[in-house]
C-alpha atoms as a PDB file:
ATOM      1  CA  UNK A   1    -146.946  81.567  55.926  1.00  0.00           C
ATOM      2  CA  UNK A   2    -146.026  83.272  52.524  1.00  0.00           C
ATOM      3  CA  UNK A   3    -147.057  86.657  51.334  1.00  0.00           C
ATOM      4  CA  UNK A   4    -147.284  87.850  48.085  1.00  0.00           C
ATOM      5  CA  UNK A   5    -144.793  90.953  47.116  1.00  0.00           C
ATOM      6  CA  UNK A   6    -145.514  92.786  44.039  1.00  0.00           C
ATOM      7  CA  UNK A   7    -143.596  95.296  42.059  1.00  0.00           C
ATOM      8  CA  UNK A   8    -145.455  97.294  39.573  1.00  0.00           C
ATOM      9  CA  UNK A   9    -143.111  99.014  36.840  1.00  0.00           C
ATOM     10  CA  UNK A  10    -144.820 102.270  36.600  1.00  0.00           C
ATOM     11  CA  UNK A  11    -141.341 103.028  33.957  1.00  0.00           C
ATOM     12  CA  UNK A  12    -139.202 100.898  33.242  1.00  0.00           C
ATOM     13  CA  UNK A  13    -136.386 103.173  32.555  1.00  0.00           C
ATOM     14  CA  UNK A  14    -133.590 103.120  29.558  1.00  0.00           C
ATOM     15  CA  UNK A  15    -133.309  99.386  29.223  1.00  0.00           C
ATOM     16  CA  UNK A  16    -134.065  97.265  32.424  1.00  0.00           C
ATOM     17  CA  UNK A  17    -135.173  93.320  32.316  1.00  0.00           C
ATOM     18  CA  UNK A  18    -134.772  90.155  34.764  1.00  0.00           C
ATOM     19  CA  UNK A  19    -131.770  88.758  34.522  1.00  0.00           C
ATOM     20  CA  UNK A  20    -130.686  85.633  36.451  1.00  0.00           C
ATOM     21  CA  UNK A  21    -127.406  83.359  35.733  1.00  0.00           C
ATOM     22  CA  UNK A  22    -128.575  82.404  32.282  1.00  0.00           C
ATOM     23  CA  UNK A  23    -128.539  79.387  30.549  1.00  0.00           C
ATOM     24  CA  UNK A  24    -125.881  76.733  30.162  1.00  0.00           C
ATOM     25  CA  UNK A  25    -125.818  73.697  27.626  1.00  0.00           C
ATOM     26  CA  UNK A  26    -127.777  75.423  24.674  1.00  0.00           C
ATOM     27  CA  UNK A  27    -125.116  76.659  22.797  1.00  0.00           C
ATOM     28  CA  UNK A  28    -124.362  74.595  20.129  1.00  0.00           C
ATOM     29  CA  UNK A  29    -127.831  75.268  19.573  1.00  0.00           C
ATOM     30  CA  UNK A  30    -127.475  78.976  19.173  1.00  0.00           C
ATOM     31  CA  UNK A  31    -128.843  80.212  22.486  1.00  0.00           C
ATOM     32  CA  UNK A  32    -126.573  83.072  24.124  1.00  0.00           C
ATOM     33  CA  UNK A  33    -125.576  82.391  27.495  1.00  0.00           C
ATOM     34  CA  UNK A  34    -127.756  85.646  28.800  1.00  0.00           C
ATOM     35  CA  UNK A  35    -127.943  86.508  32.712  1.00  0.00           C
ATOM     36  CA  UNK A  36    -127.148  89.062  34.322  1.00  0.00           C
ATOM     37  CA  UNK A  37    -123.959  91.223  32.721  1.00  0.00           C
ATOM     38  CA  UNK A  38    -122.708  91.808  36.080  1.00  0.00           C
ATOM     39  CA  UNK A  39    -123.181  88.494  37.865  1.00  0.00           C
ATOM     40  CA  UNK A  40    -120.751  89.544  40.861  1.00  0.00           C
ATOM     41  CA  UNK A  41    -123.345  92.190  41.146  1.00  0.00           C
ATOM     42  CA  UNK A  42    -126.601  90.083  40.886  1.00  0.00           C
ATOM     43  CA  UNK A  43    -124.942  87.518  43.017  1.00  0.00           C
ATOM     44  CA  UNK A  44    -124.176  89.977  46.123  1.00  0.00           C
ATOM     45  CA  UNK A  45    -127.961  91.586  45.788  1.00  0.00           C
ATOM     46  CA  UNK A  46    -129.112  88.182  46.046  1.00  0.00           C
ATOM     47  CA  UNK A  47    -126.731  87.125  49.418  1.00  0.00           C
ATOM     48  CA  UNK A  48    -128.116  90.351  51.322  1.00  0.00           C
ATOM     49  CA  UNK A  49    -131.356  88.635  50.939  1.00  0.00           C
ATOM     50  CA  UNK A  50    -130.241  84.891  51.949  1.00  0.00           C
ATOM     51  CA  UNK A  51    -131.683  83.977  48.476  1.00  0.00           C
ATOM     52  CA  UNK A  52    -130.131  81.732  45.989  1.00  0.00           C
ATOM     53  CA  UNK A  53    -127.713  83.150  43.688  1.00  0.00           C
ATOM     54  CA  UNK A  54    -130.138  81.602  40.532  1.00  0.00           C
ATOM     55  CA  UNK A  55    -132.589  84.308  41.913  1.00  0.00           C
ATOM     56  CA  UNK A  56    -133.709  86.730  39.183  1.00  0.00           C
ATOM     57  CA  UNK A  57    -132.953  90.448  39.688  1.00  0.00           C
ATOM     58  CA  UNK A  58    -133.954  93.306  37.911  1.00  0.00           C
ATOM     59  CA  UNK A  59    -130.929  94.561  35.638  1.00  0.00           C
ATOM     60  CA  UNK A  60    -130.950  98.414  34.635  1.00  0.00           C
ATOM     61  CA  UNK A  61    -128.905 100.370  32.282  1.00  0.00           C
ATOM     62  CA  UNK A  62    -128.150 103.931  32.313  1.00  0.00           C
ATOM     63  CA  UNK A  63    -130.758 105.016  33.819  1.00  0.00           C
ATOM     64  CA  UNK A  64    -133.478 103.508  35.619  1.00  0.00           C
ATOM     65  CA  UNK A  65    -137.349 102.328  36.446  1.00  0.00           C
ATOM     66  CA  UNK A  66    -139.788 103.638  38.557  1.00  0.00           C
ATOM     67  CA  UNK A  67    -141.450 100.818  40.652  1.00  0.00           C
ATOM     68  CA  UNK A  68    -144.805 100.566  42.847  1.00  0.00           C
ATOM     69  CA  UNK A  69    -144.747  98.113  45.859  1.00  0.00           C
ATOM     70  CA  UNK A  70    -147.709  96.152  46.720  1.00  0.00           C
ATOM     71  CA  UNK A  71    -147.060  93.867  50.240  1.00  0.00           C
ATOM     72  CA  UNK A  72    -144.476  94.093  52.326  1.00  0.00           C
ATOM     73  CA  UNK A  73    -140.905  92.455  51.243  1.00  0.00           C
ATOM     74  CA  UNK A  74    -137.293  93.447  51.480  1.00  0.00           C
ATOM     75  CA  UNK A  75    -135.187  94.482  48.565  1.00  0.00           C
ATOM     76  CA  UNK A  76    -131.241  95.020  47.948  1.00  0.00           C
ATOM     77  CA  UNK A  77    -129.692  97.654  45.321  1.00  0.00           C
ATOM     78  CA  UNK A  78    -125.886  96.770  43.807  1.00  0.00           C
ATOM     79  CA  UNK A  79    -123.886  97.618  40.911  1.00  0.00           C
ATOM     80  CA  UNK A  80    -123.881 101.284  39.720  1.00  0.00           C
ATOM     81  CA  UNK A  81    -125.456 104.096  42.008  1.00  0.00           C
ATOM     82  CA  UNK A  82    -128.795 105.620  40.540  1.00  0.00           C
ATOM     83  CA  UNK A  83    -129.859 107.764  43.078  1.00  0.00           C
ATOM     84  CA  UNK A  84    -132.264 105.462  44.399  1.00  0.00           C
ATOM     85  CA  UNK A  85    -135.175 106.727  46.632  1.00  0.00           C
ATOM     86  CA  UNK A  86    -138.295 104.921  48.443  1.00  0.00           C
ATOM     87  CA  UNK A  87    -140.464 107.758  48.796  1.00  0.00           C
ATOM     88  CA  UNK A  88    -138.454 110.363  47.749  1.00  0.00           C
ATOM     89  CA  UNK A  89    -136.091 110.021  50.186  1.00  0.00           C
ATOM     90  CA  UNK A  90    -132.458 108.719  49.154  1.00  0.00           C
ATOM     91  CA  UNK A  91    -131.663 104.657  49.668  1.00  0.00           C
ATOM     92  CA  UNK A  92    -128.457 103.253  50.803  1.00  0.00           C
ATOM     93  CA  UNK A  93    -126.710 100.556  48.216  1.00  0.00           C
ATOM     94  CA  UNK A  94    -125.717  96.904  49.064  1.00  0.00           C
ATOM     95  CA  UNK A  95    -127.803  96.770  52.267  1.00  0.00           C
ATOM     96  CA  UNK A  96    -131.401  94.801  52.745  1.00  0.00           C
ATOM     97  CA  UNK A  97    -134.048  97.768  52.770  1.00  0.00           C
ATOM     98  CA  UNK A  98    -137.524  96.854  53.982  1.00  0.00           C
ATOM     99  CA  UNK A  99    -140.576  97.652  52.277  1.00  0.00           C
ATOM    100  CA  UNK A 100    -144.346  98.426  52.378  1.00  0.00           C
ATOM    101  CA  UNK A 101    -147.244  98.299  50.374  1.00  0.00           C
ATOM    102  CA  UNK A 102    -147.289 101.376  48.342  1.00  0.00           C
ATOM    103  CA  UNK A 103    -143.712 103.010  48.702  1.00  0.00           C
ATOM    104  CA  UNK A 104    -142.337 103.751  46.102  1.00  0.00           C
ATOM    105  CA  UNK A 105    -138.724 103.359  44.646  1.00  0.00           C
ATOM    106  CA  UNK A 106    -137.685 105.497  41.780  1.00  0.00           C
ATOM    107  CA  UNK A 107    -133.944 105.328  39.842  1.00  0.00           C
ATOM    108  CA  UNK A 108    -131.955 108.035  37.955  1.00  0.00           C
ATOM    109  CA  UNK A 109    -129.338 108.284  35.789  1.00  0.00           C
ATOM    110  CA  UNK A 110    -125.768 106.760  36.847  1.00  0.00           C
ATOM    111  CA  UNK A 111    -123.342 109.065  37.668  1.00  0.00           C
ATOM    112  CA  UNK A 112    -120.389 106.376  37.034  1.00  0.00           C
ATOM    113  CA  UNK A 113    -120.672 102.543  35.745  1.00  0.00           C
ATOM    114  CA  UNK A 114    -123.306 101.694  33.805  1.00  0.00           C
ATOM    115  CA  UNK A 115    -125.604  98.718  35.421  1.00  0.00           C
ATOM    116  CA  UNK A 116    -127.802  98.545  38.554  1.00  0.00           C
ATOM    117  CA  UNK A 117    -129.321  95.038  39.994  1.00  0.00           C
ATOM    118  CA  UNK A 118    -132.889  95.290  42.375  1.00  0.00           C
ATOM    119  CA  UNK A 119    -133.028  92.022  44.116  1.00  0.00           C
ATOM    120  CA  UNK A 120    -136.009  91.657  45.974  1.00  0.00           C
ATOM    121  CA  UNK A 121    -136.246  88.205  49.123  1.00  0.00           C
ATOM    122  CA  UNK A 122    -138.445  85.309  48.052  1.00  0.00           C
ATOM    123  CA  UNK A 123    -139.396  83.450  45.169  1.00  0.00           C
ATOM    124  CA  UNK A 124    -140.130  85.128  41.553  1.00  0.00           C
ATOM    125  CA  UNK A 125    -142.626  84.298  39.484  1.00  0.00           C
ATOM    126  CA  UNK A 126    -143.190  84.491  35.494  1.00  0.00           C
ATOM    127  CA  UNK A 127    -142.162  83.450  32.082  1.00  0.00           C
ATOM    128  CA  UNK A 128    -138.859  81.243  31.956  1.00  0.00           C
ATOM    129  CA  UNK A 129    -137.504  79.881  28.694  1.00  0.00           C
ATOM    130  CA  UNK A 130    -135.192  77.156  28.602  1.00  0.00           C
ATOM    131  CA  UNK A 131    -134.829  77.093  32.399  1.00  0.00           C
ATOM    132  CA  UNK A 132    -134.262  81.068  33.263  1.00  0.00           C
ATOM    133  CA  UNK A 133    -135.923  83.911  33.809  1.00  0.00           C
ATOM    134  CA  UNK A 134    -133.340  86.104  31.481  1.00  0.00           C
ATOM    135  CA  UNK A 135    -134.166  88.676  28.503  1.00  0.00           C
ATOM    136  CA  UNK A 136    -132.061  87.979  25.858  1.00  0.00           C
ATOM    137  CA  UNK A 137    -132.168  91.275  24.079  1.00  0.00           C
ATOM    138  CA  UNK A 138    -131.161  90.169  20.325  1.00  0.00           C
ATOM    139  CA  UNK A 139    -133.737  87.397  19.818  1.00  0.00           C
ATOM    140  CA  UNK A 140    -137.071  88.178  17.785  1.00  0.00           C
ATOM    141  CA  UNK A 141    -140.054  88.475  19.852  1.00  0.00           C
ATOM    142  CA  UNK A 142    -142.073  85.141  20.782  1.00  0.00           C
ATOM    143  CA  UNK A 143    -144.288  83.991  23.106  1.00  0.00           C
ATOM    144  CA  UNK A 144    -142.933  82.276  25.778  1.00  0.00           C
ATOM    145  CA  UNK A 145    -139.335  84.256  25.314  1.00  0.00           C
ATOM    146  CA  UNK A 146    -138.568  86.931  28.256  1.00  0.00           C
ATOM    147  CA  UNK A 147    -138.992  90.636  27.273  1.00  0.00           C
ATOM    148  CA  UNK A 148    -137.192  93.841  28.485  1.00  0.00           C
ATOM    149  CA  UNK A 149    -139.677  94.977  31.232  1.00  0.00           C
ATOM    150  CA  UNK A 150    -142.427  97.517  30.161  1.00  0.00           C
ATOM    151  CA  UNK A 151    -144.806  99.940  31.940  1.00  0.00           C
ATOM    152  CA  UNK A 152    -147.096  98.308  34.044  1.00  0.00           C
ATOM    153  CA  UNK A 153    -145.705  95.305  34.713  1.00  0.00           C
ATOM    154  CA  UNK A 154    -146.099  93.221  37.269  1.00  0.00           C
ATOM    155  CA  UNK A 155    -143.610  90.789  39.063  1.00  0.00           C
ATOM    156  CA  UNK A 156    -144.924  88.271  41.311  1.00  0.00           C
ATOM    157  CA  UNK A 157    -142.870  87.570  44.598  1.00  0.00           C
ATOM    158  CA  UNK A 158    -143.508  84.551  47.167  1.00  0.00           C
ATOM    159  CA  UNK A 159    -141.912  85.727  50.072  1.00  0.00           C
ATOM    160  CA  UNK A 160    -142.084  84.494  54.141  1.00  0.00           C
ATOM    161  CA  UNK A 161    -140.305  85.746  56.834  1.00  0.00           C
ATOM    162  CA  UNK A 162    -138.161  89.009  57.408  1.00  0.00           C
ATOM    163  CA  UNK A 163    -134.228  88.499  57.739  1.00  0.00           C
ATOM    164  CA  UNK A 164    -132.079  90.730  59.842  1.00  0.00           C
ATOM    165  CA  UNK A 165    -130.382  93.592  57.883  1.00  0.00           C
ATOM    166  CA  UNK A 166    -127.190  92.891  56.420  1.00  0.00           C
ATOM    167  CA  UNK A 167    -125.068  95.275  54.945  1.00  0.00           C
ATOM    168  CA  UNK A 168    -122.523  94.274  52.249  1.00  0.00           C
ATOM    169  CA  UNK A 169    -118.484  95.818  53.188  1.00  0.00           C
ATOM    170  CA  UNK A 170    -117.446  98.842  52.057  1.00  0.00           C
ATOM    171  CA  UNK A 171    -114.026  97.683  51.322  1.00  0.00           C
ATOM    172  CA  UNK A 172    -115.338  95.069  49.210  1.00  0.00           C
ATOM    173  CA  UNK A 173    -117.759  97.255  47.169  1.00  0.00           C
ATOM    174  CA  UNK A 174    -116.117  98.066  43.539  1.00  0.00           C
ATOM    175  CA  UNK A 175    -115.112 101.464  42.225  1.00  0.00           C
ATOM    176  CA  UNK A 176    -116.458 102.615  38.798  1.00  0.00           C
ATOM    177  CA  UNK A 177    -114.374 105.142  37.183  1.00  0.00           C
ATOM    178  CA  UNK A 178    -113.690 106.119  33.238  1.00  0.00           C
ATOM    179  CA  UNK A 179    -110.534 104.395  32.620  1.00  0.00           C
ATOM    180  CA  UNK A 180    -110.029 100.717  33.028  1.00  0.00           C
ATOM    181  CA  UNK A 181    -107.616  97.929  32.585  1.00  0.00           C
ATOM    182  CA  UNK A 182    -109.004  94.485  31.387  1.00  0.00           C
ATOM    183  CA  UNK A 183    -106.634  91.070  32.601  1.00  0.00           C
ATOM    184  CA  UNK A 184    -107.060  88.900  29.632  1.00  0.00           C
ATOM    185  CA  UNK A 185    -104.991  85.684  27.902  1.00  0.00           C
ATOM    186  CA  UNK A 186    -104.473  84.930  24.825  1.00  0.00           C
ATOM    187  CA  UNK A 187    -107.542  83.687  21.812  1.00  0.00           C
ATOM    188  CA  UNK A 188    -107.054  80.823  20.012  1.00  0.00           C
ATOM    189  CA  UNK A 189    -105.968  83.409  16.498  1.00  0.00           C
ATOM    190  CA  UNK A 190    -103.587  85.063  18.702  1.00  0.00           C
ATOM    191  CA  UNK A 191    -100.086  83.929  17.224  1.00  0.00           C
ATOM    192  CA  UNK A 192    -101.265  85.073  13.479  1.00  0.00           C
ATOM    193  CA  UNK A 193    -100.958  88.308  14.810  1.00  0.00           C
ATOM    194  CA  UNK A 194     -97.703  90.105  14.123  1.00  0.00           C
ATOM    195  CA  UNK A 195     -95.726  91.251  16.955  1.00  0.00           C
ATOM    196  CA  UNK A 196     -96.023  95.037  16.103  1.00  0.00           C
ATOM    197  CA  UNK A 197    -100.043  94.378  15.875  1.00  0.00           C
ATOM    198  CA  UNK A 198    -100.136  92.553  19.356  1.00  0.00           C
ATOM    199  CA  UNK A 199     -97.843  95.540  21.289  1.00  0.00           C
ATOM    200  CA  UNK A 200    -100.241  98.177  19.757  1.00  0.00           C
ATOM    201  CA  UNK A 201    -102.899  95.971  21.168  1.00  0.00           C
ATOM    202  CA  UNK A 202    -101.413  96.064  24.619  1.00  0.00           C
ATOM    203  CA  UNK A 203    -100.102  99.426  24.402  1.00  0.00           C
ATOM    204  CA  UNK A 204    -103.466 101.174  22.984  1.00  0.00           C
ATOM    205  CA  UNK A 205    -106.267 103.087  24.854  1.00  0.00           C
ATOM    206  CA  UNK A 206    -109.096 102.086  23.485  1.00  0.00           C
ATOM    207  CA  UNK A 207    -112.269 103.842  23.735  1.00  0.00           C
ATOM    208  CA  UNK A 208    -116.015 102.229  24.890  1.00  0.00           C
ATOM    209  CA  UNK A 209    -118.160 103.276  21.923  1.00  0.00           C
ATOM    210  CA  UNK A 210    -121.803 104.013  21.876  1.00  0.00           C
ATOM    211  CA  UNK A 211    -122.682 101.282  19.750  1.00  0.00           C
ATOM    212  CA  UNK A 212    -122.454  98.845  22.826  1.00  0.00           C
ATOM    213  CA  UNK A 213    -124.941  96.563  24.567  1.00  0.00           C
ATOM    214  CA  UNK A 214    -125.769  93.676  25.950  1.00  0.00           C
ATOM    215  CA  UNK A 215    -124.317  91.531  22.592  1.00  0.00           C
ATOM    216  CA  UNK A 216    -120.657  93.523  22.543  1.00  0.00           C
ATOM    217  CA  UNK A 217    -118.507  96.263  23.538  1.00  0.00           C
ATOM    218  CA  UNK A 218    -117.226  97.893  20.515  1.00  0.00           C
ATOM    219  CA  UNK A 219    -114.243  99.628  21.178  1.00  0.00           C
ATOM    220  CA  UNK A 220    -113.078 102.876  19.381  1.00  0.00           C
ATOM    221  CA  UNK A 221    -109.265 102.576  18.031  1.00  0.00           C
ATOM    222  CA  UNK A 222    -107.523 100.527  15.194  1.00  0.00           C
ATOM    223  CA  UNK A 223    -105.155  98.152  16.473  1.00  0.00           C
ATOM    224  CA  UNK A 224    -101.717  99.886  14.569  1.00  0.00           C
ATOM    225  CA  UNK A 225    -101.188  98.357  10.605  1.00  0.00           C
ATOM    226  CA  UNK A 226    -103.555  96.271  11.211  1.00  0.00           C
ATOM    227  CA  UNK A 227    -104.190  93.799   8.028  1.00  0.00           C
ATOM    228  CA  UNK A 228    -107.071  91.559   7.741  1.00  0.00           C
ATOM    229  CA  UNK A 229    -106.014  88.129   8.640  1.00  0.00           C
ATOM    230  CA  UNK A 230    -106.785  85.145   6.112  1.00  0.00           C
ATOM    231  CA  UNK A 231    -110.892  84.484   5.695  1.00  0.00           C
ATOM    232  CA  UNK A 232    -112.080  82.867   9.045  1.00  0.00           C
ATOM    233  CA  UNK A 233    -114.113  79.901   9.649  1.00  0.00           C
ATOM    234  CA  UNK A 234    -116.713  80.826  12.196  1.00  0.00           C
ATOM    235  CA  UNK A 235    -115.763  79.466  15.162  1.00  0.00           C
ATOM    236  CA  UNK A 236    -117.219  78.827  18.727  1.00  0.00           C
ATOM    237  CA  UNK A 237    -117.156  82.251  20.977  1.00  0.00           C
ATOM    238  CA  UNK A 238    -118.127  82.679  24.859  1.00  0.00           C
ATOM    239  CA  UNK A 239    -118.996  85.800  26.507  1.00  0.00           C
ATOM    240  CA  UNK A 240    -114.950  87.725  27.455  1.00  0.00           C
ATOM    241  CA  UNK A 241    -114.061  86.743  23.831  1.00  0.00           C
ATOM    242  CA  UNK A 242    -112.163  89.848  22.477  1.00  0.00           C
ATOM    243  CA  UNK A 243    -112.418  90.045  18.411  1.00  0.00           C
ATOM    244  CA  UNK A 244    -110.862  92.483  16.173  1.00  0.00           C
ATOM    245  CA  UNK A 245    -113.193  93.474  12.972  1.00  0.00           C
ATOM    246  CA  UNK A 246    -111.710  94.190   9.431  1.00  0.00           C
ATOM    247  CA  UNK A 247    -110.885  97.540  10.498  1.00  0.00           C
ATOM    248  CA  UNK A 248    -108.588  96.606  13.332  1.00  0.00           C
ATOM    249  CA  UNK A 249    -111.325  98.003  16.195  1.00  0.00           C
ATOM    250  CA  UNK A 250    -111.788  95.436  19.066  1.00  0.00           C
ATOM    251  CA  UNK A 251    -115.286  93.784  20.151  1.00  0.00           C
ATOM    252  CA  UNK A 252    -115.759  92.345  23.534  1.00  0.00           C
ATOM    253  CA  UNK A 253    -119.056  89.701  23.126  1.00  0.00           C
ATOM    254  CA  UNK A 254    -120.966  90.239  26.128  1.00  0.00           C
ATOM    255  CA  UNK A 255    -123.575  88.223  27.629  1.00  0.00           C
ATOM    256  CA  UNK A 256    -126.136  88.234  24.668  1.00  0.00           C
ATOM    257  CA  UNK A 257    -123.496  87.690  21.765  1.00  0.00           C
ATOM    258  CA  UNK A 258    -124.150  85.093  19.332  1.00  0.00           C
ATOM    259  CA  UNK A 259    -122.136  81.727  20.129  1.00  0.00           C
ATOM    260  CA  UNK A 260    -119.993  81.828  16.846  1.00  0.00           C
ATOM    261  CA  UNK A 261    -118.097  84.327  14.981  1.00  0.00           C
ATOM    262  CA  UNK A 262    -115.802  84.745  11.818  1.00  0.00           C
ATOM    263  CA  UNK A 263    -113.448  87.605  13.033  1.00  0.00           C
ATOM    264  CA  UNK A 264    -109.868  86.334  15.031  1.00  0.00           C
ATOM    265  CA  UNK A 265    -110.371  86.213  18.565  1.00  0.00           C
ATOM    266  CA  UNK A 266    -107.454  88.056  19.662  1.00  0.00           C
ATOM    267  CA  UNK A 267    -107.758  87.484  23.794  1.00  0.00           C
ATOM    268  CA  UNK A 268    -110.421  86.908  26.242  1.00  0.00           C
ATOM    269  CA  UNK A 269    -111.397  88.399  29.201  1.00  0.00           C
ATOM    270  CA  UNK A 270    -110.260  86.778  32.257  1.00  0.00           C
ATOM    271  CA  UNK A 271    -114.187  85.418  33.873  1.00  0.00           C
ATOM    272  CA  UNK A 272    -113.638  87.908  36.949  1.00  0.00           C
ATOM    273  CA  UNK A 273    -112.793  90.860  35.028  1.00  0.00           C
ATOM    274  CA  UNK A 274    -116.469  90.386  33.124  1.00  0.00           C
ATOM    275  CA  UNK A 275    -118.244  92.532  35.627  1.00  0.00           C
ATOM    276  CA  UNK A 276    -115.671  95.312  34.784  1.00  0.00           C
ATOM    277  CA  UNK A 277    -116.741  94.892  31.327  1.00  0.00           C
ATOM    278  CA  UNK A 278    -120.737  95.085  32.310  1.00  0.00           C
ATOM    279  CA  UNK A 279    -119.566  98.390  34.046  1.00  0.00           C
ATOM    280  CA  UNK A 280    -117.794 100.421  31.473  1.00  0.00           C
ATOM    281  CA  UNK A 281    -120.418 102.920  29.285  1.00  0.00           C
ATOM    282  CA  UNK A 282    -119.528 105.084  26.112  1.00  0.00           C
ATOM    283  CA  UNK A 283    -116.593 107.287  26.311  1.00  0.00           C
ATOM    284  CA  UNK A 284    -114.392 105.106  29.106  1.00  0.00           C
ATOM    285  CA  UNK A 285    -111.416 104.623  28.461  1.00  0.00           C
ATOM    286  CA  UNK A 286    -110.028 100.686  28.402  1.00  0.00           C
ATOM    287  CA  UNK A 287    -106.842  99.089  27.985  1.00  0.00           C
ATOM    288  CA  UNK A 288    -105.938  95.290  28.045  1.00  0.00           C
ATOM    289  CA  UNK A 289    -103.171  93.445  30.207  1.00  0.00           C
ATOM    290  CA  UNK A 290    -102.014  90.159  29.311  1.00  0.00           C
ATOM    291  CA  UNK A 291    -102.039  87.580  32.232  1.00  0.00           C
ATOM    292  CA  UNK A 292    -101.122  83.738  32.497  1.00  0.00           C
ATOM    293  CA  UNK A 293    -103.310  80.857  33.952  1.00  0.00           C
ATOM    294  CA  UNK A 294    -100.140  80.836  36.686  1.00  0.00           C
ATOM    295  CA  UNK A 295    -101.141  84.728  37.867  1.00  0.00           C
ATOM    296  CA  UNK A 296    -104.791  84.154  38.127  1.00  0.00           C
END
């Protein structure tokens, strides 16, 4: 028989909002992909809980909500580690924790990384748009279009029976730190770059700047000499794509970035590297490799 689980956002923290795998096939309509920035994240939450991967999660940024349960239900915390505790006492991550009505579950600030995913077992209910539960956070509010999660919220959860704990390897867990390196090959404009312009590129540190979200990365550092190229026809982009503005300073277009764009796409993130990317928070430190389809 199924029982309804409830989570009540008594604060919802910096920036949090469901987030599933997004949607596919609207794009040439304008839609951003969306979902969930780290999806190897939101995909291993999900797997501790035996649901499917197309599950929504909560996503949280920087710092995070304060929720209220009402049933019983199990829950599992990845990505970066905010302090969580259920009833003020501290939670392990990337394990299936089992709740009761009332506990409580309260998130802090990350101490490294930048994103942390709250799956909960069983099936979520609320507003979908175009097939998924995901915020996107650039579109203008209308009804029937997912919002960033607010105080006093509540999430609906249909769940049944209890699964044995699982716990997800510690060898396989990832490592934030405040330096990175970023496998990507080479964007369509690449070759109109000179060769002194594409070694600075490569040999660079770059640095995450605070005016990133869930659209872009902007990255702090001017590729060396760097020139305009000639005027570009906006042209398609995909979340990975690494542009570089008229003042030489890279973007990486995130999850949430508009499907075309007029600056030269330089590179793109290789698709396993993205959840790096979802990671990395103002002030790390990021520099690109270059990588061929044979070393992938």
């Amino acid at each position: 028989m199924d029982n309804l689980f409830k989570i009540k956002i008594l604060k919802p923290g910096l920036f949090s909002s469901l987030q599933d795998l997004g949607r596919v096939g609207h794009q040439d309509a304008g839609i951003p992909f969306s979902g969930a920035m780290d999806k190897e994240a939101h995909k291993i939450a999900n797997e501790l809980l035996d649901n499917p991967h197309a599950t929504p999660t909560i996503e949280m940024t920087l710092c995070g909500a304060e929720l209220e349960f009402e049933g019983v239900g199990q829950i599992a915390i990845t990505g970066a580690d905010m302090n969580a505790k259920l009833n003020d006492k501290p939670m392990p991550m990337y394990q299936t924790i089992d709740i009761k009505s009332r506990d409580r579950l309260s998130f802090h600030r990350v101490e490294s990384g930048c994103r942390t995913y709250l799956a909960a077992r069983g099936e979520w209910s609320g507003t979908e748009w175009l097939s998924s539960f995901s915020t996107i956070s650039n579109l203008l509010k209308v009804d029937g279009i997912p919002e960033q999660l607010q105080s006093n919220q509540s999430i609906e959860i249909r769940t049944s029976n209890f699964i044995e704990q699982r716990t997800y390897p510690k060898t396989a867990r990832p490592i934030y730190t405040s330096s990175y390196i970023l496998r990507v090959v080479t964007g369509p404009e690449f070759e109109q770059f000179s060769i002194d312009q594409i070694q600075s590129f490569f040999d660079k540190v770059f640095e995450v700047s605070a005016d990133s979200n869930r659209m872009g990365y902007r990255l702090k550092g001017a590729i060396k000499d760097y020139k305009p190229l000639r005027e570009e026809i906006s042209s398609g982009i995909v979340e990975g794509t690494v542009q570089v503005t008229s003042a030489g300073e890279p973007i990486i277009l995130a999850a949430d970035a508009q499907t075309t764009g007029g600056y030269p796409r330089i590179a793109n993130v290789v698709t396993e590297d993205l959840s790096i990317v979802a990671q990395m928070k103002a002030g790390d430190e990021v520099r690109f490799m270059l990588v061929g389809l044979a070393d992938l």
